[in-house]
C-alpha atoms as a PDB file:
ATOM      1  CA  UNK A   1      40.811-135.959-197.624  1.00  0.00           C
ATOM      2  CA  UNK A   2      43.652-138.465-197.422  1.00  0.00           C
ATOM      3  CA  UNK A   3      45.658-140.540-199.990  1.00  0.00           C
ATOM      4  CA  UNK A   4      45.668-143.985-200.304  1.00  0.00           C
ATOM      5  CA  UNK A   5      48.982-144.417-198.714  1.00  0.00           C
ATOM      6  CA  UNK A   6      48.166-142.259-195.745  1.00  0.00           C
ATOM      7  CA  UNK A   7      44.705-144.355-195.571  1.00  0.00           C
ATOM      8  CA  UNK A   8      46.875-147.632-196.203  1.00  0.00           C
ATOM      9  CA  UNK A   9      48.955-146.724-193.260  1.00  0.00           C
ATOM     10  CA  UNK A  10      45.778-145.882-191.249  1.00  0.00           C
ATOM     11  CA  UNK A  11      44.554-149.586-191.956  1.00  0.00           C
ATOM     12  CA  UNK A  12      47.473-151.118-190.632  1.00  0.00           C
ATOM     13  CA  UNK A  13      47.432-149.453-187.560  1.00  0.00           C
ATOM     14  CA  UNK A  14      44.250-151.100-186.735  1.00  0.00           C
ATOM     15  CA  UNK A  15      44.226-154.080-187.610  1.00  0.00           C
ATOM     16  CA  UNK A  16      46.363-154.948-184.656  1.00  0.00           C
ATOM     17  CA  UNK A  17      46.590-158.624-185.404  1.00  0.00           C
ATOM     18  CA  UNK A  18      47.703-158.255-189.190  1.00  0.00           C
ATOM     19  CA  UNK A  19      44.679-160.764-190.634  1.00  0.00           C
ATOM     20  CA  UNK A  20      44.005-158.152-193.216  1.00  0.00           C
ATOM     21  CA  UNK A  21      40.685-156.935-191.834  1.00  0.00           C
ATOM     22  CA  UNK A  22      39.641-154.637-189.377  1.00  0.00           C
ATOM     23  CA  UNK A  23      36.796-155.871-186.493  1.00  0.00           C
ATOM     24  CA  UNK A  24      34.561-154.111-184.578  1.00  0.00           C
ATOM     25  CA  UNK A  25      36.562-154.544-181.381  1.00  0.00           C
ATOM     26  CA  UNK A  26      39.915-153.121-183.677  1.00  0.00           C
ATOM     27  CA  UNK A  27      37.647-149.574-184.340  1.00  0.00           C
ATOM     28  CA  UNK A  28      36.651-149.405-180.476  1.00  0.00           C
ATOM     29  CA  UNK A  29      39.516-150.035-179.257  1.00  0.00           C
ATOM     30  CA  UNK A  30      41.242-147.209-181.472  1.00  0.00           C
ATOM     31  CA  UNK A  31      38.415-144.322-180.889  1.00  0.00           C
ATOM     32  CA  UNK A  32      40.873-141.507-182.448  1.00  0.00           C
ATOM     33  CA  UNK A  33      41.656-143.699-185.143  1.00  0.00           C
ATOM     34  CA  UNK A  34      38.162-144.608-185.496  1.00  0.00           C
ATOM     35  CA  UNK A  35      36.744-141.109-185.799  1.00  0.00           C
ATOM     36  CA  UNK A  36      39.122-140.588-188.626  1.00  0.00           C
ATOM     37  CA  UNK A  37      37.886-143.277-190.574  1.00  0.00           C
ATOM     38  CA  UNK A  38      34.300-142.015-189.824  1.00  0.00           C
ATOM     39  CA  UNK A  39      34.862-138.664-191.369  1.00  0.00           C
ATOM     40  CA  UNK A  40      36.640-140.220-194.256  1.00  0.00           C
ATOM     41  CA  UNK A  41      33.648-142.155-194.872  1.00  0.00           C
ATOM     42  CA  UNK A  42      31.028-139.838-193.923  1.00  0.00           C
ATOM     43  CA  UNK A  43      29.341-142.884-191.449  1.00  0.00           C
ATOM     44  CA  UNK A  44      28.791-141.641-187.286  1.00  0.00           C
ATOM     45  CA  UNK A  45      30.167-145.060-186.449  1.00  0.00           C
ATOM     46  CA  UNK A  46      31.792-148.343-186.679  1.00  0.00           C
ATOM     47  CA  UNK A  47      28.592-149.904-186.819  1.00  0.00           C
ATOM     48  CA  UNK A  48      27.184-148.091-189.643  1.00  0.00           C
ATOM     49  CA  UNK A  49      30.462-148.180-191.252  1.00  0.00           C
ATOM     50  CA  UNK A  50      30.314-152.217-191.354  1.00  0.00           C
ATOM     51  CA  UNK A  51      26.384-152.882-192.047  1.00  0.00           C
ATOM     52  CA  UNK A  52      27.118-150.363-194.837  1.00  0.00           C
ATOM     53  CA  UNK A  53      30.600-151.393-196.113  1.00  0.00           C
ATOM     54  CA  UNK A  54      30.922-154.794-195.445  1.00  0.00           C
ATOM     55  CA  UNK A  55      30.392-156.378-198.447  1.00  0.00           C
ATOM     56  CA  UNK A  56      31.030-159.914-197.543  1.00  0.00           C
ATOM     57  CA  UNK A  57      29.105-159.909-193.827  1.00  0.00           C
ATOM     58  CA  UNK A  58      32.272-161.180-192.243  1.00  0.00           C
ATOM     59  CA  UNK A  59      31.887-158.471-189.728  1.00  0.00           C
ATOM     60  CA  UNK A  60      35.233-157.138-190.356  1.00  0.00           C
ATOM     61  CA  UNK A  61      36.236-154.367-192.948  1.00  0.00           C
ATOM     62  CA  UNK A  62      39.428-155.292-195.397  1.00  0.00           C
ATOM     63  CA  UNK A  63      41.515-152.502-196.848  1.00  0.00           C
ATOM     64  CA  UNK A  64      39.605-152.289-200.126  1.00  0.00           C
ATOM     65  CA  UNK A  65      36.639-152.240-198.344  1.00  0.00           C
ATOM     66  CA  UNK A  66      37.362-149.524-196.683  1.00  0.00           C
ATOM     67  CA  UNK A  67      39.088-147.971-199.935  1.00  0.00           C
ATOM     68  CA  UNK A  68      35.503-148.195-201.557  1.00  0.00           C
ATOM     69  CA  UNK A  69      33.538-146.350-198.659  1.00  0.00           C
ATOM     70  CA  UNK A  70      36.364-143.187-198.833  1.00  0.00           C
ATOM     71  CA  UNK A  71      35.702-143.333-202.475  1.00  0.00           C
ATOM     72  CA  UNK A  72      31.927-143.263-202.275  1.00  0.00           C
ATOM     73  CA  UNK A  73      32.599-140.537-199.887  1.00  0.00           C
ATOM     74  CA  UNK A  74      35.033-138.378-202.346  1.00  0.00           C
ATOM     75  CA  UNK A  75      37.657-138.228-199.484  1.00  0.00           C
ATOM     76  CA  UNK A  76      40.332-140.172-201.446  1.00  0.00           C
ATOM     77  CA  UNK A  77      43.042-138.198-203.032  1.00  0.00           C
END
């Protein structure tokens, strides 16, 4: 389980060119980070996290995006 600042922080960290989303190419190129986030939000990968999460098909994940699948997941303290 992690908090939204600690998931906040996670964000950040990946999205490497501070746009306010997170590609494909962000999660692959951060693996670690990347299997965090996958646990958090129960998905096996940063495919399934974006054809499930990405609610506005931009192919990119934004922070409350990702928010809402830790939520679904009950990781978020």
């Amino acid at each position: 389980m992690t908090t939204e600042q600690e998931l906040q922080s996670l964000f950040n960290t990946l999205d490497s060119d501070r746009d306010g989303k997170v590609s494909i190419n962000d999660l692959f190129l951060s693996p670690g980070l990347s299997a965090i986030i996958s646990s958090e939000t129960n998905t096996t990968s940063p495919q399934e996290l974006l054809v499930n999460y990405d609610s506005d098909k931009d192919g990119s994940i934004t922070f409350e995006e990702l928010k809402g699948a830790v939520e679904k997941a009950n990781n978020l303290n």
